[in-house]
PDB file of N, CA and C in Angstrom:
ATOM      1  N   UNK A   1      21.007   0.219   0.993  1.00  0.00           N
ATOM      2  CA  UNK A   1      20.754  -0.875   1.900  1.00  0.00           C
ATOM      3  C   UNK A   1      22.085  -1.387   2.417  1.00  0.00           C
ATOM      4  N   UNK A   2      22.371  -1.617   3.882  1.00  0.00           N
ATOM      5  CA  UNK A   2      23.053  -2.062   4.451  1.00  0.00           C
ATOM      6  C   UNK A   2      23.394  -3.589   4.035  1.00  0.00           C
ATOM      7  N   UNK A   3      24.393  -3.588   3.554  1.00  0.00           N
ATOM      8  CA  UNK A   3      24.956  -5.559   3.841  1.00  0.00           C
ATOM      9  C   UNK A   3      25.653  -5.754   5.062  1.00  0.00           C
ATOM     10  N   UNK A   4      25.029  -7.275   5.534  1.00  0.00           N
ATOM     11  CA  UNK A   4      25.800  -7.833   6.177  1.00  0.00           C
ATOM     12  C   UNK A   4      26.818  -8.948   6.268  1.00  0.00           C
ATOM     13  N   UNK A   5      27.278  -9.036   4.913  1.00  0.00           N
ATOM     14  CA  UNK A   5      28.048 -10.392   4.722  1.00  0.00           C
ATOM     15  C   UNK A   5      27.773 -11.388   4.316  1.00  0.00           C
ATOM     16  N   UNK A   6      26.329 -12.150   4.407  1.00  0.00           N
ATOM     17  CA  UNK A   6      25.692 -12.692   3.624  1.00  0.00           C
ATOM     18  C   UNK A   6      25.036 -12.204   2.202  1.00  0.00           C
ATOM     19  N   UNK A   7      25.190 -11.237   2.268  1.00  0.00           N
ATOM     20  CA  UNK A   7      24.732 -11.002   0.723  1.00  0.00           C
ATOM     21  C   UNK A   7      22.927 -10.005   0.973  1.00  0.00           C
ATOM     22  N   UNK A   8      22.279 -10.678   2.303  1.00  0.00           N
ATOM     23  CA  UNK A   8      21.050 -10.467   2.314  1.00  0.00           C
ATOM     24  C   UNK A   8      20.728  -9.224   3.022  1.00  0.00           C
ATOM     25  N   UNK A   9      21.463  -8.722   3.554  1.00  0.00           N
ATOM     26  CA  UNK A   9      21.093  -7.202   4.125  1.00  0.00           C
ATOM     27  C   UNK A   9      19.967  -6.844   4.822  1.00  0.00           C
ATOM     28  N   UNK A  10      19.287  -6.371   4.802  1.00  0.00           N
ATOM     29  CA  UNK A  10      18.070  -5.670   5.577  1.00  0.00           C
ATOM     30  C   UNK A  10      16.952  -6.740   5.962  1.00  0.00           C
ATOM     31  N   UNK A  11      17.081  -7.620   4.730  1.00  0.00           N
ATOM     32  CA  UNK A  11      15.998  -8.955   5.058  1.00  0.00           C
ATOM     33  C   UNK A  11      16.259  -9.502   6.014  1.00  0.00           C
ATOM     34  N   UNK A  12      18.033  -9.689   6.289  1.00  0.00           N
ATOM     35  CA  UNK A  12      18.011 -10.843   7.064  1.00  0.00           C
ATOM     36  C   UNK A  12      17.509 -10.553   8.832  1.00  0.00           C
ATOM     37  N   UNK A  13      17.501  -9.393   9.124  1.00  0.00           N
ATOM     38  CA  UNK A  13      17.524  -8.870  10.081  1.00  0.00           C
ATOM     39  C   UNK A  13      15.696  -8.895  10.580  1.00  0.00           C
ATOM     40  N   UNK A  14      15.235  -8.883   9.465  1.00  0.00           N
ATOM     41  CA  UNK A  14      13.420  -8.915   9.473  1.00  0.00           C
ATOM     42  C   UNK A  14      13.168 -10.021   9.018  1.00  0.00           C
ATOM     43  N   UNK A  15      13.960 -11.169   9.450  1.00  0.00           N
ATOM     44  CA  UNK A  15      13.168 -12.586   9.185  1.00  0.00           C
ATOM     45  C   UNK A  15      12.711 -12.581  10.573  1.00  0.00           C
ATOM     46  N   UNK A  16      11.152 -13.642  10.460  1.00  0.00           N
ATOM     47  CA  UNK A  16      10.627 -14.186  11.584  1.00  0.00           C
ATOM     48  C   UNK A  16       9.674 -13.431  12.240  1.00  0.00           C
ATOM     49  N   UNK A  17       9.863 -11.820  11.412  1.00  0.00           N
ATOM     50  CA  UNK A  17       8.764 -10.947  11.816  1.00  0.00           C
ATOM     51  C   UNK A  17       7.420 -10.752  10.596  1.00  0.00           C
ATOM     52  N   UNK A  18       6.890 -10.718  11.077  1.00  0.00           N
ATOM     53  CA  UNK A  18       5.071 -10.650  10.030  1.00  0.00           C
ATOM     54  C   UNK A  18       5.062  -9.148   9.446  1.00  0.00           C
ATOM     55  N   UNK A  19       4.137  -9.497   8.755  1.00  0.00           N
ATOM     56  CA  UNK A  19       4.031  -7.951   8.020  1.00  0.00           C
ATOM     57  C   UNK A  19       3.186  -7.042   9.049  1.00  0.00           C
ATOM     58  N   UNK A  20       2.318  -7.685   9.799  1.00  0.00           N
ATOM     59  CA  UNK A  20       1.111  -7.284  10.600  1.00  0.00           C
ATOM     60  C   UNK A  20       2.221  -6.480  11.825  1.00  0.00           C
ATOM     61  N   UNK A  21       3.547  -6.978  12.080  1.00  0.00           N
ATOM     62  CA  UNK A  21       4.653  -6.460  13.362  1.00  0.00           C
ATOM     63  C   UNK A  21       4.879  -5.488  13.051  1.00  0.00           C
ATOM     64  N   UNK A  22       4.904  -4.677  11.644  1.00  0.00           N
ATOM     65  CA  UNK A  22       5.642  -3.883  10.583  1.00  0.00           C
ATOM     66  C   UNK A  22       3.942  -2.579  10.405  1.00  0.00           C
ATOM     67  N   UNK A  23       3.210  -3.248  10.401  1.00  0.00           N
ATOM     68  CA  UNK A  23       2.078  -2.174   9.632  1.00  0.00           C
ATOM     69  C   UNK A  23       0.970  -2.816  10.633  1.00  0.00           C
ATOM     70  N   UNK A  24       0.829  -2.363  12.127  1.00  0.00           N
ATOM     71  CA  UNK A  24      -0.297  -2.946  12.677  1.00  0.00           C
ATOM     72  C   UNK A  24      -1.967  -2.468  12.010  1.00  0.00           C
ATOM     73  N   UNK A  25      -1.900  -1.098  11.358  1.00  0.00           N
ATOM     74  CA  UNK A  25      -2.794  -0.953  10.833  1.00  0.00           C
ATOM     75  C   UNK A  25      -3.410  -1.311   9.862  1.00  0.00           C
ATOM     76  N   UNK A  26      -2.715  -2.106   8.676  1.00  0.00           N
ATOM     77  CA  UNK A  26      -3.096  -3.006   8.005  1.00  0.00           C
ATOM     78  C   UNK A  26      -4.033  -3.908   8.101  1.00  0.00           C
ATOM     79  N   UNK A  27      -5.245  -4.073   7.126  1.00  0.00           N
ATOM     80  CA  UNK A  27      -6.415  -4.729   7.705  1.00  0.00           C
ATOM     81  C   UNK A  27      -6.675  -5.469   5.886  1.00  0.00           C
ATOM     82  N   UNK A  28      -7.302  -6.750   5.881  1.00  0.00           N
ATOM     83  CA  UNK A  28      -7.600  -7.565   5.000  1.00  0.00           C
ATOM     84  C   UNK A  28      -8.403  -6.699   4.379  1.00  0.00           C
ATOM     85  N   UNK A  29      -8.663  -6.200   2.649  1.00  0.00           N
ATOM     86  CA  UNK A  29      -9.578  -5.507   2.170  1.00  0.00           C
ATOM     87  C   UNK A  29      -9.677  -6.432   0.302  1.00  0.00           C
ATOM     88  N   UNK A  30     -11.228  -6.294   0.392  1.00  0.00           N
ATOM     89  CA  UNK A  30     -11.842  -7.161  -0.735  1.00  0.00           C
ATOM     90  C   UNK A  30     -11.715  -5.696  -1.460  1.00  0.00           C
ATOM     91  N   UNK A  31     -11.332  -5.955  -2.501  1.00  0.00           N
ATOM     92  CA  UNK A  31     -11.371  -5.003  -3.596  1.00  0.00           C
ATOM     93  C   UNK A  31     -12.324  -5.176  -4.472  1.00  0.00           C
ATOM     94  N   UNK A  32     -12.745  -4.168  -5.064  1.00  0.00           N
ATOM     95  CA  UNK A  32     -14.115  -3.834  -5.915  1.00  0.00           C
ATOM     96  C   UNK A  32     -14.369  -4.795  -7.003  1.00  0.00           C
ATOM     97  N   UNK A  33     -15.617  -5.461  -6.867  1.00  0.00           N
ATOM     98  CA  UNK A  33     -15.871  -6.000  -8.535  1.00  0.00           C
ATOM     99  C   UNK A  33     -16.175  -4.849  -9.806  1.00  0.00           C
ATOM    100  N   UNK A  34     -15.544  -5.472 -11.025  1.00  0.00           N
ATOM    101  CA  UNK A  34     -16.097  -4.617 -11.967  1.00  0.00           C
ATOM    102  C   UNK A  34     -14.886  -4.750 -13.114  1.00  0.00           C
ATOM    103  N   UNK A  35     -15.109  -4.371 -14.060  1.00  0.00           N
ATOM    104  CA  UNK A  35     -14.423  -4.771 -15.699  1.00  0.00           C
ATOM    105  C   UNK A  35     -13.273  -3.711 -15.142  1.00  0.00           C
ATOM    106  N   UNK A  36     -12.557  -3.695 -14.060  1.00  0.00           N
ATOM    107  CA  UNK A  36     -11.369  -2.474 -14.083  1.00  0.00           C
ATOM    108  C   UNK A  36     -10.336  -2.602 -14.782  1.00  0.00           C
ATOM    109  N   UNK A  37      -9.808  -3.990 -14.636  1.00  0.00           N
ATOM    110  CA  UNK A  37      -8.682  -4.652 -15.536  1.00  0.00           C
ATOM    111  C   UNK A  37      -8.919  -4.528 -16.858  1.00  0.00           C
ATOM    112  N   UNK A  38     -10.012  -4.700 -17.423  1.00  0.00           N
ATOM    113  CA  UNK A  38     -10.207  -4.539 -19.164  1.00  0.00           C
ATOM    114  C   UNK A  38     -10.348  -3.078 -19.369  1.00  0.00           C
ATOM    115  N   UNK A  39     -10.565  -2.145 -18.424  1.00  0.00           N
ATOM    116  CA  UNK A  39     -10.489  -0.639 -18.512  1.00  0.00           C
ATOM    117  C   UNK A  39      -9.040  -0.561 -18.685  1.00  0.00           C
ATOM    118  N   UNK A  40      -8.334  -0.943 -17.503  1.00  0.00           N
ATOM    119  CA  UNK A  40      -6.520  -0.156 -17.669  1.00  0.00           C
ATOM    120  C   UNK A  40      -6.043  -0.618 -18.675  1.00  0.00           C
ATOM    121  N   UNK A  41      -6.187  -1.724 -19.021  1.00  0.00           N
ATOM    122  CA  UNK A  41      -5.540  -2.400 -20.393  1.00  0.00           C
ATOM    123  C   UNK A  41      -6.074  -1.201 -21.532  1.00  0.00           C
ATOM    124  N   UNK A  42      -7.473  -1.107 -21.845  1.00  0.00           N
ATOM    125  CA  UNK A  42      -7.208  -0.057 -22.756  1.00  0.00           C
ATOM    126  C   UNK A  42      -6.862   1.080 -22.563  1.00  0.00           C
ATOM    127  N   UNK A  43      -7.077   1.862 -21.182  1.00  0.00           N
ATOM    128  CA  UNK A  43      -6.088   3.184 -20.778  1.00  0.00           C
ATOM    129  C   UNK A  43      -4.634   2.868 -21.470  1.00  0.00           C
ATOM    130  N   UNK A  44      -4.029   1.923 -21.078  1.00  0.00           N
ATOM    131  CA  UNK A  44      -2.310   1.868 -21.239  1.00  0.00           C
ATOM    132  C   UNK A  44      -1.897   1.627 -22.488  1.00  0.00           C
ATOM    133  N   UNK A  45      -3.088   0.881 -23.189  1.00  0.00           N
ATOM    134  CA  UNK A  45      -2.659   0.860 -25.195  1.00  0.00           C
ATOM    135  C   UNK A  45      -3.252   1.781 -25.238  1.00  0.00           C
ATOM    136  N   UNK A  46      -3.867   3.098 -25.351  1.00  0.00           N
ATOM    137  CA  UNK A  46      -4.622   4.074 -26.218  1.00  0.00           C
ATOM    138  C   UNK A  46      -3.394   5.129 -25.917  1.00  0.00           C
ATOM    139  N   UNK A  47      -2.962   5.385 -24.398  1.00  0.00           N
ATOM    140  CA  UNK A  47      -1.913   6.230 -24.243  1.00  0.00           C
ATOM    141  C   UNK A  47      -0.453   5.563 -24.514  1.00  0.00           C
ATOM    142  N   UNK A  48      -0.175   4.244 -24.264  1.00  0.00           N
ATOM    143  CA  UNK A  48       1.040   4.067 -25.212  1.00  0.00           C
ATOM    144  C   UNK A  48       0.880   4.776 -26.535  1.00  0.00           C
ATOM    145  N   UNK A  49       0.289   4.155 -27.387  1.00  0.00           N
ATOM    146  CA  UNK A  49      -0.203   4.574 -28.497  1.00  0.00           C
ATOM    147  C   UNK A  49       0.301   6.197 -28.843  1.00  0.00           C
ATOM    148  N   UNK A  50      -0.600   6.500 -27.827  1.00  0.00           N
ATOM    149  CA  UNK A  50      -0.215   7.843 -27.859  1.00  0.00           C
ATOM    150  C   UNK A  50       1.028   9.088 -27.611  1.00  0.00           C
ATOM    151  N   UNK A  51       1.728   8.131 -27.114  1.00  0.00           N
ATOM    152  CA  UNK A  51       3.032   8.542 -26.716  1.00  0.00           C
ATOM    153  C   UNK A  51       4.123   8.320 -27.540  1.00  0.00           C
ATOM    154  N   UNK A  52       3.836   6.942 -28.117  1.00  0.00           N
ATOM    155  CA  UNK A  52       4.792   6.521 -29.612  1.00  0.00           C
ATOM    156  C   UNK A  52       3.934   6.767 -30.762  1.00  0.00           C
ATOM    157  N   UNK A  53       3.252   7.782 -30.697  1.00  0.00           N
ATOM    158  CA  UNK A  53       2.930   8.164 -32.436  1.00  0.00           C
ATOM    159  C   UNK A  53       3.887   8.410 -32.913  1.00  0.00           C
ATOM    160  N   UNK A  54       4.686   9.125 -32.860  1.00  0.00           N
ATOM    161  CA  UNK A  54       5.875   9.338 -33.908  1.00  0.00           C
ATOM    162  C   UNK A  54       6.427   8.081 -34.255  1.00  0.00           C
ATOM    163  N   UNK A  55       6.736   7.278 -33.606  1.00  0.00           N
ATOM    164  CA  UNK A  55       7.513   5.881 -33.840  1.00  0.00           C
ATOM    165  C   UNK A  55       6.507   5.183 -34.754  1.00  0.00           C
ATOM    166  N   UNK A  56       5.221   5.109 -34.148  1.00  0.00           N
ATOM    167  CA  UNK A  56       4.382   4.172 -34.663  1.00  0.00           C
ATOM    168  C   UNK A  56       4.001   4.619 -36.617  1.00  0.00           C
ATOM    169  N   UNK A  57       3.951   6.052 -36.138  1.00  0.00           N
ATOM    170  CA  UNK A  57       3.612   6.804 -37.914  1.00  0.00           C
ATOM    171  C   UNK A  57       4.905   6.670 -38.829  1.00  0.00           C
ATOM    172  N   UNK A  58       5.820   6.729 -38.699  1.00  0.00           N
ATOM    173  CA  UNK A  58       7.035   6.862 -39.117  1.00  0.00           C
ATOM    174  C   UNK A  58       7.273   5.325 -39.695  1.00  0.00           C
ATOM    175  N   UNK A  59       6.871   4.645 -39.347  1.00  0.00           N
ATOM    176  CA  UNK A  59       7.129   3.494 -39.640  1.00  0.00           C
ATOM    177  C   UNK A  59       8.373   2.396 -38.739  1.00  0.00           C
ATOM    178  N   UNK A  60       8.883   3.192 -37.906  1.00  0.00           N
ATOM    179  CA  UNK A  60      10.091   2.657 -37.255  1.00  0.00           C
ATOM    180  C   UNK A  60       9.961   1.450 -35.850  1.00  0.00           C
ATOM    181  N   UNK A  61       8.153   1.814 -36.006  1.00  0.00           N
ATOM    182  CA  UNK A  61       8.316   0.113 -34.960  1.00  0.00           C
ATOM    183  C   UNK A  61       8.555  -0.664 -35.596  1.00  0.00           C
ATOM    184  N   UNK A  62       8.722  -1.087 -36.794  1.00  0.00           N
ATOM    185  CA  UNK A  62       9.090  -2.232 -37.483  1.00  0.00           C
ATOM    186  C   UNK A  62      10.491  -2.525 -37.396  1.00  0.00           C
ATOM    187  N   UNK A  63      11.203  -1.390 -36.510  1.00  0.00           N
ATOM    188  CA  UNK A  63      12.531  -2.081 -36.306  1.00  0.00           C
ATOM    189  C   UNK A  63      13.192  -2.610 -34.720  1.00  0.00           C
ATOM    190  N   UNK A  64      11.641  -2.320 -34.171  1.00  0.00           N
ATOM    191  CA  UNK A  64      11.705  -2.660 -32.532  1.00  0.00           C
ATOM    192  C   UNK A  64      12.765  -4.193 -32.607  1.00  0.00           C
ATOM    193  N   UNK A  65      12.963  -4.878 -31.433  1.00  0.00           N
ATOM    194  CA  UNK A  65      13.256  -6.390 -31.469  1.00  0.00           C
ATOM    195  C   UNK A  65      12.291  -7.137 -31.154  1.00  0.00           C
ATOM    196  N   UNK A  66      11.515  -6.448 -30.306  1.00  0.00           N
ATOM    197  CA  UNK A  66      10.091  -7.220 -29.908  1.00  0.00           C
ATOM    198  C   UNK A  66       9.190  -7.510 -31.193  1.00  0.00           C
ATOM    199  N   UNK A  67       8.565  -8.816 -31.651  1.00  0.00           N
ATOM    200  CA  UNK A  67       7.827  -8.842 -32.797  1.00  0.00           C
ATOM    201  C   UNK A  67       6.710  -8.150 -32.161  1.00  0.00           C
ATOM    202  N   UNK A  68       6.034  -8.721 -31.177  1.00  0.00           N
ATOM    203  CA  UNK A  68       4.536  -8.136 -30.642  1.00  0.00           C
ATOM    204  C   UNK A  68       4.696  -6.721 -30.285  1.00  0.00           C
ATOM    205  N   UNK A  69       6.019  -6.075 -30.133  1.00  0.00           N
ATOM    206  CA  UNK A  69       5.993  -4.187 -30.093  1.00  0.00           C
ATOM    207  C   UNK A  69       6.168  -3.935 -31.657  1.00  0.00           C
ATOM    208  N   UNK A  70       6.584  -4.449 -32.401  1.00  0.00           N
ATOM    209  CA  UNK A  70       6.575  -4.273 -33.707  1.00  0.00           C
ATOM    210  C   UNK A  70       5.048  -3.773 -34.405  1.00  0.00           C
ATOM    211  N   UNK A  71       4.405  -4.149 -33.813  1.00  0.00           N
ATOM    212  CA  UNK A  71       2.712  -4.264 -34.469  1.00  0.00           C
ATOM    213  C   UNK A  71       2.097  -3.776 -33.099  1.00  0.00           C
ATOM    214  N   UNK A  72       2.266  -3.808 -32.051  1.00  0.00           N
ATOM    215  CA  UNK A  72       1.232  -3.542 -31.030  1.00  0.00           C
ATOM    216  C   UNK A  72       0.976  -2.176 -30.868  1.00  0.00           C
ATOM    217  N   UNK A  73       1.966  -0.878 -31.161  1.00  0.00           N
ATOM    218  CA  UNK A  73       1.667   0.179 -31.724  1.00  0.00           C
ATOM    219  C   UNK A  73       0.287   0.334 -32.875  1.00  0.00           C
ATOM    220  N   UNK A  74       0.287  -0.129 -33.467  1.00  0.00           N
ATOM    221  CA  UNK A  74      -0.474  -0.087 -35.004  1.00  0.00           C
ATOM    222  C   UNK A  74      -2.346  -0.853 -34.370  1.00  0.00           C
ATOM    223  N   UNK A  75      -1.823  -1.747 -33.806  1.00  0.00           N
ATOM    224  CA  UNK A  75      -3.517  -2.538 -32.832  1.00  0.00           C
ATOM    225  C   UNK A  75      -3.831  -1.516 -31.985  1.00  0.00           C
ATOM    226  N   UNK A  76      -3.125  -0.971 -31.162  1.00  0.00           N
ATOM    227  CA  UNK A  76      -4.023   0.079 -30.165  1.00  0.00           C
ATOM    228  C   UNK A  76      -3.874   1.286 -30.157  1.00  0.00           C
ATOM    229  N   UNK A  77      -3.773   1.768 -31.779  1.00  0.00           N
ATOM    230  CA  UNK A  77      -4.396   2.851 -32.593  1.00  0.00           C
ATOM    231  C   UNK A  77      -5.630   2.476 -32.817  1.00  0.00           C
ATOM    232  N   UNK A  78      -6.147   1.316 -33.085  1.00  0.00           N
ATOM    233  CA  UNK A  78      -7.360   0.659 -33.272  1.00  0.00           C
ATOM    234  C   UNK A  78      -8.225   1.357 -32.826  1.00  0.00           C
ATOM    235  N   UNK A  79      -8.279   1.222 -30.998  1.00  0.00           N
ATOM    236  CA  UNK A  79      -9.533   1.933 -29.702  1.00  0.00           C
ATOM    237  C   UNK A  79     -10.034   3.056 -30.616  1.00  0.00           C
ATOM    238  N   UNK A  80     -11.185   3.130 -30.276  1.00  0.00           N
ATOM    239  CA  UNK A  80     -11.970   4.113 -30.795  1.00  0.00           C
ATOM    240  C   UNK A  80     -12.057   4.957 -29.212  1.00  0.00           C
ATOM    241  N   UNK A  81     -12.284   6.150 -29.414  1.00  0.00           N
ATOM    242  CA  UNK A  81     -12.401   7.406 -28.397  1.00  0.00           C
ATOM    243  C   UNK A  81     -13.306   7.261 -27.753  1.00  0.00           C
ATOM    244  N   UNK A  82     -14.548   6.457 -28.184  1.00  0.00           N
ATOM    245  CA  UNK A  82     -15.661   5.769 -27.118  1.00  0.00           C
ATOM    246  C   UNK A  82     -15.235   4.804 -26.355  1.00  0.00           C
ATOM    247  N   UNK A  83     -14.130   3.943 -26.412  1.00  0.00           N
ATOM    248  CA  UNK A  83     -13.706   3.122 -25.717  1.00  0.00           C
ATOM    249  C   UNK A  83     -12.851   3.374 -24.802  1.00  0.00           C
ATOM    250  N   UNK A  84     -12.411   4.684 -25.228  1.00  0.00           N
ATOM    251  CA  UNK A  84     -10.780   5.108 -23.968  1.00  0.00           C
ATOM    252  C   UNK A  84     -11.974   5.734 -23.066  1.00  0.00           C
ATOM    253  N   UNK A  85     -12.900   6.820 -23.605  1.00  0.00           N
ATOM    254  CA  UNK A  85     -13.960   7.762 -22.757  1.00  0.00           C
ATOM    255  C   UNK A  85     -15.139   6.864 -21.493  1.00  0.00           C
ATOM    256  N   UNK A  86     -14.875   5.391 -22.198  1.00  0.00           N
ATOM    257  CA  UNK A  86     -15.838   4.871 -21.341  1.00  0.00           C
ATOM    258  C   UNK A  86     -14.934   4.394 -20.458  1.00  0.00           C
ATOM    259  N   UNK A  87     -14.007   3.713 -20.876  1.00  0.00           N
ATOM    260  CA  UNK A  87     -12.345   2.868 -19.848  1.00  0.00           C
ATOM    261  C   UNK A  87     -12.084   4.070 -19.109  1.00  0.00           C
ATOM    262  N   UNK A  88     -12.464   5.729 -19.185  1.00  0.00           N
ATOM    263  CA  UNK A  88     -11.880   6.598 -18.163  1.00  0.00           C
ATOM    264  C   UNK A  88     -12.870   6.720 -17.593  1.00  0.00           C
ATOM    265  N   UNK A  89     -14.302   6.322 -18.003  1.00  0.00           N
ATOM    266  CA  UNK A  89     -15.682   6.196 -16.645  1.00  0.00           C
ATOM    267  C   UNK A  89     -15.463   5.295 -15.433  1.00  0.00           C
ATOM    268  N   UNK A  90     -14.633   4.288 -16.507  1.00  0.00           N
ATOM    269  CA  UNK A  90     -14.788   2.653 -15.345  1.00  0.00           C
ATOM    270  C   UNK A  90     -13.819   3.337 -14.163  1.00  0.00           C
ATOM    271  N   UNK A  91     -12.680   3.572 -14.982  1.00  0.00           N
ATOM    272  CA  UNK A  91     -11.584   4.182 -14.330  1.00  0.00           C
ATOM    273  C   UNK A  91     -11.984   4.787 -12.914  1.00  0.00           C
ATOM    274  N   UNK A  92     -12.825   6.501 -13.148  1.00  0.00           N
ATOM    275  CA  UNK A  92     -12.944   7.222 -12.356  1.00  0.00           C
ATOM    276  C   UNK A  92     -14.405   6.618 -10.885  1.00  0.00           C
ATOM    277  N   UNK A  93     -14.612   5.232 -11.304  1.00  0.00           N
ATOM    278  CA  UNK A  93     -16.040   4.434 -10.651  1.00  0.00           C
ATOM    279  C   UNK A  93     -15.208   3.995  -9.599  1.00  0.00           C
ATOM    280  N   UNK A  94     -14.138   2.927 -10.250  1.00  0.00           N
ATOM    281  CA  UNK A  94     -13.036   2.241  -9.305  1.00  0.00           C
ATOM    282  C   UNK A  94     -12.641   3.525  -8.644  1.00  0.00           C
ATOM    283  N   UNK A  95     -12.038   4.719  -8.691  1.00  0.00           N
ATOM    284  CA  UNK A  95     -11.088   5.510  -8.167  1.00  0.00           C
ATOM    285  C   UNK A  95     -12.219   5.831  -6.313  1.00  0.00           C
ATOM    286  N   UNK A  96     -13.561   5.986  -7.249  1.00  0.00           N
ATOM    287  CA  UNK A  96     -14.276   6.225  -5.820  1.00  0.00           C
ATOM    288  C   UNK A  96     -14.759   5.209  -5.028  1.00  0.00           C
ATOM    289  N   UNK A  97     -14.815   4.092  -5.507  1.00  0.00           N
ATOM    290  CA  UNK A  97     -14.962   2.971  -4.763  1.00  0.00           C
ATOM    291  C   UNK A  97     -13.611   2.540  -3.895  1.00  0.00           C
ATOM    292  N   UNK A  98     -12.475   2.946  -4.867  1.00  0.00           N
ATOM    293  CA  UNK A  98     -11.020   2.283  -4.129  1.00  0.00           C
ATOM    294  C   UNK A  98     -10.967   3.272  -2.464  1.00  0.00           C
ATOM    295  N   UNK A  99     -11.588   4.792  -3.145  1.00  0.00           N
ATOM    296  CA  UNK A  99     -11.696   5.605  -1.710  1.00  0.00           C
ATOM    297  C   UNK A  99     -12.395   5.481  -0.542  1.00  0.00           C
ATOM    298  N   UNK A 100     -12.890   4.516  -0.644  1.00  0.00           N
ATOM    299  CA  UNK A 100     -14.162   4.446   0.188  1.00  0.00           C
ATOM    300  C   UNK A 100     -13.129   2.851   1.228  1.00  0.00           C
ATOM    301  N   UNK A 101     -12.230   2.583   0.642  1.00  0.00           N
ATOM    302  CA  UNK A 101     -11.769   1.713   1.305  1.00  0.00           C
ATOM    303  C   UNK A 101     -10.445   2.120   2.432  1.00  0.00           C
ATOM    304  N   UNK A 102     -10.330   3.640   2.074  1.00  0.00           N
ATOM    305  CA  UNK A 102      -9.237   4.276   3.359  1.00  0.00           C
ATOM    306  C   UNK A 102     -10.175   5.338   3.942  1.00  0.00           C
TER     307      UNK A 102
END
């Protein structure tokens, strides 16, 4: 990014213009109802989880600095495989509903 002396660079040059000047195709869109948010939350602890098994088995989150990463490994080992399998139903519901909006 270009500076210009103020410090603000590229912004300063796109003040006063709208986002709508920038992306005329841009159009207001209501996004889908439905438990999606309580789906990704368990997508992202079952595969954290899954990604720090070694850390988490080993015993060595206990030397994280974070207290709540210290233990939050060990809670979302918890999910049971019916819960990630259904959070990847919700998942793949939103994915075709989100399509239906381009």
């Amino acid at each position: 990014m270009e500076k210009n002396g103020t410090g603000r660079g590229e912004s300063r040059r796109c003040r006063g213009k709208s986002v709508e000047e920038y992306f005329r195709g841009v159009k207001n869109a209501k996004l889908p109802e439905g438990p999606f948010e309580d789906a990704a939350n368990i997508i992202v602890a079952v595969e954290g989880a899954s990604s720090f098994r070694s850390l988490i088995r080993s015993g060595r989150a206990s030397q994280l600095a974070d207290p709540l990463g210290q233990i939050a490994g060990y809670v979302n080992e918890q999910y049971s495989g019916a819960d990630y399998l259904q959070a990847q139903r919700v998942r793949e519901i939103l994915q075709k509903k989100m399509e239906a909006l381009f």
